[in-house]
Protein backbone atom coordinates (compact mmCIF):
# COMPACT_ATOMS: atom_id res chain seq x y z
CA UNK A 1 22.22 -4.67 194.32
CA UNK A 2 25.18 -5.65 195.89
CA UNK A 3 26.44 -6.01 199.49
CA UNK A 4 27.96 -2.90 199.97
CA UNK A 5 24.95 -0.81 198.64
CA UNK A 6 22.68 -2.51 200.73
CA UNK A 7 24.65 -2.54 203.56
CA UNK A 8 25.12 1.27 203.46
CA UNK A 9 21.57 1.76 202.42
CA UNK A 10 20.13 -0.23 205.14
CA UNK A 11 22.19 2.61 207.47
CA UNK A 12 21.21 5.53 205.81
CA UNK A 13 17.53 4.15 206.67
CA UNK A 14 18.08 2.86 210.57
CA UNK A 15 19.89 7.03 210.66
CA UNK A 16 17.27 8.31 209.39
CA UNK A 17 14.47 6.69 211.60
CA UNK A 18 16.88 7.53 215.05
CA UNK A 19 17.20 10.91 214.14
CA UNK A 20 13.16 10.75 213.48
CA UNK A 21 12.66 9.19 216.75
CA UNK A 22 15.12 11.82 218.61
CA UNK A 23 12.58 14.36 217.24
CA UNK A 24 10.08 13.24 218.23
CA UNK A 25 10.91 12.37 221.62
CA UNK A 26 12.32 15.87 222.20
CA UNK A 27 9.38 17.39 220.63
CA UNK A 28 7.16 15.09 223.15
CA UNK A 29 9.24 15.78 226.23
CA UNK A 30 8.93 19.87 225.47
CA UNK A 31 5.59 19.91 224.34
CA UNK A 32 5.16 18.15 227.83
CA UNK A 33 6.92 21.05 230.03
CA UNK A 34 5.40 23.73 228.48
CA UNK A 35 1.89 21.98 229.16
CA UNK A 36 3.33 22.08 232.86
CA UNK A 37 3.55 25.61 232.78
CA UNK A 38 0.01 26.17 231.60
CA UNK A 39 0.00 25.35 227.72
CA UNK A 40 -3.16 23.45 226.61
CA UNK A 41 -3.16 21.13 223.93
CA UNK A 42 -0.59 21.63 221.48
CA UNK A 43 -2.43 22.84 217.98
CA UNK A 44 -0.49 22.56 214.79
CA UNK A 45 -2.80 24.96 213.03
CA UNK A 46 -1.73 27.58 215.69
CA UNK A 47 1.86 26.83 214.89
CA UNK A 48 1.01 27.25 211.28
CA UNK A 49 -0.28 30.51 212.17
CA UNK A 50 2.28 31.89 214.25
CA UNK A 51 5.19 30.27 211.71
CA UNK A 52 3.22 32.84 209.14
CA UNK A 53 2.63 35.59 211.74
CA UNK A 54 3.91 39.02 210.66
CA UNK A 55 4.33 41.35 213.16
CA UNK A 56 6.10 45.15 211.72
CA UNK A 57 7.68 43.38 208.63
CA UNK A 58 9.09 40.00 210.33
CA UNK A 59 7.48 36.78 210.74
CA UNK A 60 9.61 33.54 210.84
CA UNK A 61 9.05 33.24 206.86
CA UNK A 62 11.30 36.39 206.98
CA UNK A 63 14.49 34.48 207.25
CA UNK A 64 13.19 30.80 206.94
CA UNK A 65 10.91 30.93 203.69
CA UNK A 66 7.31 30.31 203.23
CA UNK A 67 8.58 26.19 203.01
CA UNK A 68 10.28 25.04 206.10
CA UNK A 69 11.08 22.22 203.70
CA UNK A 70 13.44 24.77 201.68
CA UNK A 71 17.15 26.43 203.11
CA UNK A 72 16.56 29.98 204.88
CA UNK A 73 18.77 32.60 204.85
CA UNK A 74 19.23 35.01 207.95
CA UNK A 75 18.26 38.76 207.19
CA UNK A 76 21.16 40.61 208.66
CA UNK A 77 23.62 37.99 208.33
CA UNK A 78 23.05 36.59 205.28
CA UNK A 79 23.96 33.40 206.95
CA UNK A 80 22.23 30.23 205.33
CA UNK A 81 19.81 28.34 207.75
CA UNK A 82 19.08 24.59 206.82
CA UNK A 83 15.62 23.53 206.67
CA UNK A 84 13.51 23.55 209.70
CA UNK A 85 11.44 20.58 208.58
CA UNK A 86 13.17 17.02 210.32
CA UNK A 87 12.03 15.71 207.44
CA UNK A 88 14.04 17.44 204.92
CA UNK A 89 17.21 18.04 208.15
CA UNK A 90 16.71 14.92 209.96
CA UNK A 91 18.93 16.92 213.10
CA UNK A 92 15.88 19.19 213.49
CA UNK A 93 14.56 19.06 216.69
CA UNK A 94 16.54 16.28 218.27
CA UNK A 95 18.59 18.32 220.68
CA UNK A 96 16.49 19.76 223.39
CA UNK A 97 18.68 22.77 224.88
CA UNK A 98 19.02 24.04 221.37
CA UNK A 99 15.50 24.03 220.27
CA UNK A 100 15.19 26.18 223.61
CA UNK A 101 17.54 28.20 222.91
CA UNK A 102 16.58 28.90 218.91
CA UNK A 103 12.44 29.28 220.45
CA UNK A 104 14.15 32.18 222.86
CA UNK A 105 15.94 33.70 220.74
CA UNK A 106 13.93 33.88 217.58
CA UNK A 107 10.67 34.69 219.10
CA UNK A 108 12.82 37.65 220.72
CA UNK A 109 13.74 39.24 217.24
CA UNK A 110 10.42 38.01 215.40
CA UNK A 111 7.93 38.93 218.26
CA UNK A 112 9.96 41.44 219.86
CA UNK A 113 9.01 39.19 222.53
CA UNK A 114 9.47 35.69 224.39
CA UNK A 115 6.74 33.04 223.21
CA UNK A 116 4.71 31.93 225.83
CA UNK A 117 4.40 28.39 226.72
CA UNK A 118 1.52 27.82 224.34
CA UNK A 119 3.37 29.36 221.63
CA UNK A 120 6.38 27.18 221.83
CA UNK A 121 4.37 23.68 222.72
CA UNK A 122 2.06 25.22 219.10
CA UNK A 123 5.11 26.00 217.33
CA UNK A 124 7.26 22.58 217.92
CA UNK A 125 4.07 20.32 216.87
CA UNK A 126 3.76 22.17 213.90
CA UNK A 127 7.75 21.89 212.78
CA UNK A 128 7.71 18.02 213.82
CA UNK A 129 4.82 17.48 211.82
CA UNK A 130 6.64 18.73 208.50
């Protein structure tokens, strides 16, 4: 292998693991707040659940697939949606007013609702985990 490969190979990798690490300190730092406001334990099963949830024809799988791992595409739009999973979209969860802002808004059109603070904390482990 020569220099250059490496050399842009070794940065693809030390990318990779920042944007990993931005995750998961966002995902931490959340999770963390919403226990503040009365969330227990975060529970990836839950967020499993709730991911899968379908409540009058919509669950999240409505515009994101079954595979967070897989490209979504928004139902009235048509707009494409990149992977939820960080470790498919490494910029997943590393900004921490947007992942408020796409937990507000989406449990809004899913849920016809806000998530509660349990909810969200449930929902983030579960996406950081995949």
């Amino acid at each position: 292998m020569n220099f250059k490969i490496r050399k842009s190979f070794l940065t693809t990798v030390i990318c990779l693991f920042m944007f990993a690490s931005a995750s998961a300190d966002v995902t931490g730092e959340l999770i963390q707040e919403y226990k503040a406001k009365g969330a227990s334990t975060a529970s990836s099963e839950r967020g499993k659940k709730l991911w899968n949830k379908d409540v009058n024809g919509r669950s999240c799988t409505t515009c994101h697939t079954m595979s967070v791992k897989n490209e979504g595409k928004h139902k009235k739009t048509g707009k494409l949606i990149k992977p939820m999973a960080p470790s498919v979209n490494p910029e997943r969860l590393t900004k921490k007013r947007k992942v408020k802002k796409w937990l507000l808004r989406n449990c809004k059109w899913t849920f016809k609702r806000e998530c509660n603070a349990q909810e969200k904390s449930d929902i983030l482990l579960w996406l950081s985990q995949q």
